[in-house]
Protein backbone atom coordinates (compact mmCIF):
# COMPACT_ATOMS: atom_id res chain seq x y z
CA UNK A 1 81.21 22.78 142.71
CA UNK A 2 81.14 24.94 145.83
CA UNK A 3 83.08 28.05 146.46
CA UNK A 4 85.06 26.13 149.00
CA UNK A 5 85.90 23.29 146.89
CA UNK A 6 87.62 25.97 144.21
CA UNK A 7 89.30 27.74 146.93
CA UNK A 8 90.77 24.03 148.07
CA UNK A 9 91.69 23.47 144.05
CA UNK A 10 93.55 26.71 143.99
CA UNK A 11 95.04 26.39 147.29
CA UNK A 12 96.51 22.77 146.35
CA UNK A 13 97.62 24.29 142.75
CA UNK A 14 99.62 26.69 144.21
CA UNK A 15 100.75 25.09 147.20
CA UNK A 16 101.94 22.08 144.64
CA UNK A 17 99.80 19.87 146.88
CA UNK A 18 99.16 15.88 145.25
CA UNK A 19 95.71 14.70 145.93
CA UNK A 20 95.18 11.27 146.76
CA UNK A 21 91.78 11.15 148.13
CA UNK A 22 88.51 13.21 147.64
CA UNK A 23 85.23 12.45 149.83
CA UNK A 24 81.75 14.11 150.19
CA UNK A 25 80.47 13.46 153.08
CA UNK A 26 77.06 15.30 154.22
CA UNK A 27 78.29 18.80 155.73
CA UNK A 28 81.51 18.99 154.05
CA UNK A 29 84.12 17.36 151.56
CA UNK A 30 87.17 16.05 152.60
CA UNK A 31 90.58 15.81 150.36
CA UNK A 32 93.52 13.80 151.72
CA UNK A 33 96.71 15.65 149.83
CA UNK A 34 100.59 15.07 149.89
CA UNK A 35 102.32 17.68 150.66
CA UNK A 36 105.88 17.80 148.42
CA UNK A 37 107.49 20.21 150.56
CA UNK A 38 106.96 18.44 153.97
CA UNK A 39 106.96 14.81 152.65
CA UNK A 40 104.12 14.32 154.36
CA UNK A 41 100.18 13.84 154.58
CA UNK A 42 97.26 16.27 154.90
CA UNK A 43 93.43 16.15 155.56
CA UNK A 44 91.58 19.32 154.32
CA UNK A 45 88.02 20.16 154.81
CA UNK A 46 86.06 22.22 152.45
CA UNK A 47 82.64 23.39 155.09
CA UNK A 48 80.14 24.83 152.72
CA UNK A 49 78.14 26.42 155.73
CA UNK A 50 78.06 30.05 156.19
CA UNK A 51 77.63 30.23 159.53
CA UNK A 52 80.37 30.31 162.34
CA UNK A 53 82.99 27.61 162.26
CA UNK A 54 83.63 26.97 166.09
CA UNK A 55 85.39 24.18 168.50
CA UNK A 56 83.42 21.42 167.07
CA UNK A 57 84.70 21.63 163.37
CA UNK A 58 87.99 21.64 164.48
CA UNK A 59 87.20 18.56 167.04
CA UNK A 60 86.11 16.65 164.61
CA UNK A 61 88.85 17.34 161.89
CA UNK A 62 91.43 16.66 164.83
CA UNK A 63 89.81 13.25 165.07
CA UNK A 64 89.63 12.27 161.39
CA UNK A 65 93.46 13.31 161.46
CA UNK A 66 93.83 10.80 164.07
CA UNK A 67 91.98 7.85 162.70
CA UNK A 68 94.04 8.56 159.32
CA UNK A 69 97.43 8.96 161.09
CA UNK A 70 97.77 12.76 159.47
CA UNK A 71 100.10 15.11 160.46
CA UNK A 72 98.70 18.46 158.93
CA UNK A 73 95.08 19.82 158.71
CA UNK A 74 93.45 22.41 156.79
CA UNK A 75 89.53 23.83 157.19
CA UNK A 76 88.61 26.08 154.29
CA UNK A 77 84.82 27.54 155.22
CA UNK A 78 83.12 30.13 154.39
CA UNK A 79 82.21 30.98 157.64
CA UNK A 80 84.38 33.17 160.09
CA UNK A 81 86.25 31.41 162.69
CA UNK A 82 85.56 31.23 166.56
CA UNK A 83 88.38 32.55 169.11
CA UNK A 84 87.95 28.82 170.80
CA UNK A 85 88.29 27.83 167.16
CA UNK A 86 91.30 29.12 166.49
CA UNK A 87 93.48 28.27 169.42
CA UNK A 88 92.18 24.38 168.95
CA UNK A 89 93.40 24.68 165.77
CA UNK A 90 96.62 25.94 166.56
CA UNK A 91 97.06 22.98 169.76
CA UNK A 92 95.96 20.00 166.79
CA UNK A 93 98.09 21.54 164.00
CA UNK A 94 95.31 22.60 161.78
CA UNK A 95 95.52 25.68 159.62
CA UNK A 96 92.61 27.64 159.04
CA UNK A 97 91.86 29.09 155.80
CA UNK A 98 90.01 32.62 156.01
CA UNK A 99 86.74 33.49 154.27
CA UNK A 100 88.63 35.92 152.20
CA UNK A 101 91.34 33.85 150.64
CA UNK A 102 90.66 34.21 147.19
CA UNK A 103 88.89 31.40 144.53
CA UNK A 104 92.05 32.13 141.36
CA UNK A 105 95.50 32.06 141.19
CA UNK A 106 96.31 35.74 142.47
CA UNK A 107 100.06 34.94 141.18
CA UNK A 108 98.80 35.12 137.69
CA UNK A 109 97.66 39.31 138.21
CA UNK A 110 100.76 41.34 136.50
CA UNK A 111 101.03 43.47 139.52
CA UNK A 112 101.96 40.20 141.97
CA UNK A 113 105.51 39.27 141.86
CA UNK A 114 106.72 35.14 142.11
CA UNK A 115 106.84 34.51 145.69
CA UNK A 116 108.56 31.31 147.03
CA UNK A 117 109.52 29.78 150.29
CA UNK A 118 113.09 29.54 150.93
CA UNK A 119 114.46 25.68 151.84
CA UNK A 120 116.51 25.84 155.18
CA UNK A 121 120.09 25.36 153.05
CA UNK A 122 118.82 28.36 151.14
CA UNK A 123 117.90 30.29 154.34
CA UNK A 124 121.38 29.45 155.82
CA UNK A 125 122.75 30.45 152.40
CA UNK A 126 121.45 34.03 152.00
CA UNK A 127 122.19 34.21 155.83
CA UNK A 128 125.66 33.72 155.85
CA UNK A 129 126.28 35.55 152.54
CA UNK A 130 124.92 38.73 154.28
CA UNK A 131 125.70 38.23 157.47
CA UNK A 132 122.43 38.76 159.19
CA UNK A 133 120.14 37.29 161.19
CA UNK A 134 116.18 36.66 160.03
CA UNK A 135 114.62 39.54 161.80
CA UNK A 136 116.64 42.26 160.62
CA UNK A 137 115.15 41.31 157.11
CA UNK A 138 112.10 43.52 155.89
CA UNK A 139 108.67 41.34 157.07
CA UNK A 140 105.90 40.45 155.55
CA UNK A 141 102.64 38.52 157.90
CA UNK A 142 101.61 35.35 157.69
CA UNK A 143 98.31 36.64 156.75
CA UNK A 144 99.28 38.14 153.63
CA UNK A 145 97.46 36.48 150.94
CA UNK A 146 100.52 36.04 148.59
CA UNK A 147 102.12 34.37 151.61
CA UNK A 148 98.79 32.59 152.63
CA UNK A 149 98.65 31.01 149.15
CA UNK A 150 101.75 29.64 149.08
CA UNK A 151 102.06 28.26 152.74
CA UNK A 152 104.24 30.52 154.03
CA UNK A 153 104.54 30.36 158.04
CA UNK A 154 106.23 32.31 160.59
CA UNK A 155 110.17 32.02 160.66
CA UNK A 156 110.17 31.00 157.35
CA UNK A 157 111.77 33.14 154.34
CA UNK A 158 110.07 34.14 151.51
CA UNK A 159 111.31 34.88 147.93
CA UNK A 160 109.89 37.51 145.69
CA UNK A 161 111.29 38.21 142.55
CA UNK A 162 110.12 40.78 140.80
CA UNK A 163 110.10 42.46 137.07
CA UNK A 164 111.56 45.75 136.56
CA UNK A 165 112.06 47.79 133.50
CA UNK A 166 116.14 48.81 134.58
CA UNK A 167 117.12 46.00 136.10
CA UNK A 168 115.64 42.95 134.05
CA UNK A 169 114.46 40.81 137.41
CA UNK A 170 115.08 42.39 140.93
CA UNK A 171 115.57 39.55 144.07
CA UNK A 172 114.13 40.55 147.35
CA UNK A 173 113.36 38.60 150.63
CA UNK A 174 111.13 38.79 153.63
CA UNK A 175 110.63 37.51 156.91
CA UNK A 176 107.75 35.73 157.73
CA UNK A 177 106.43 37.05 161.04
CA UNK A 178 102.83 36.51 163.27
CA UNK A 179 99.81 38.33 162.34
């Protein structure tokens, strides 16, 4: 088992993702995945290379998403990502995994708190009970890697609920914003 293909185990273990579908092909292996939270369908792409991951990777994912009417894409390489890479990703819906997103379950270290992505009633909820709008919540980046592992995306709200010794569990929130 490649590096990449634990990082795509962890990633669909914490994301809650349902495989359907695995496939080796020669460069790279492919899982097709439901995604619970969405209702819908995703390809992702484990790329064992370590070289650069450029337009081409993501041309040819964008295809395969095509061919298998999917929504959602995902390339996990261990390879950094090309500039041209990254904005094709972005136009074909494609999310690109960086080379530093971790191979365990980071929410299992005592020091990182449950993190969870608000639904939009929930979001409207805590809203209206404070009567605030989204950015005047404290942020956290899309980048974060307790926000990367659970599929947390900008505009969205994120959960963390922490332990504390005075307080028993201690609720806090955070807008998701760009990198």
């Amino acid at each position: 088992m490649t590096l990449e293909e634990k990082k795509a185990q962890v990633l669909m273990k914490l994301r809650q993702y349902k495989l359907l579908k695995r496939e080796e092909k020669k460069d790279s292996i492919d899982f097709i995945v439901r995604m619970p939270a969405k209702k819908q369908k995703a390809l992702l792409r484990c790329i064992p290379t370590a070289g650069t991951v450029g337009v081409a990777y993501t041309n040819q994912l964008g295809k395969a998403m095509k061919e298998a009417e999917i929504e959602n894409g995902i390339i996990i390489a261990s390879g950094r990502y090309t500039q041209a890479a990254k904005k094709k990703a972005e136009t074909l819906g494609i999310e690109l995994i960086p080379r530093i997103f971790q191979a365990f379950n980071i929410f299992k270290h005592k020091l990182v708190p449950i993190h969870e992505i608000l639904t939009p009633e929930e979001k409207e909820q805590l809203l209206a009970e404070y009567r605030i709008q989204p950015y005047q919540l404290p942020r956290i980046r899309a980048s974060d890697p307790a926000a990367k592992a659970i599929g947390a995306s900008p505009g969205e709200i994120v959960r963390i609920i922490r332990e504390s010794p005075t307080a028993g569990k201690y609720t806090g929130y955070r807008y998701v914003v760009e990198d």
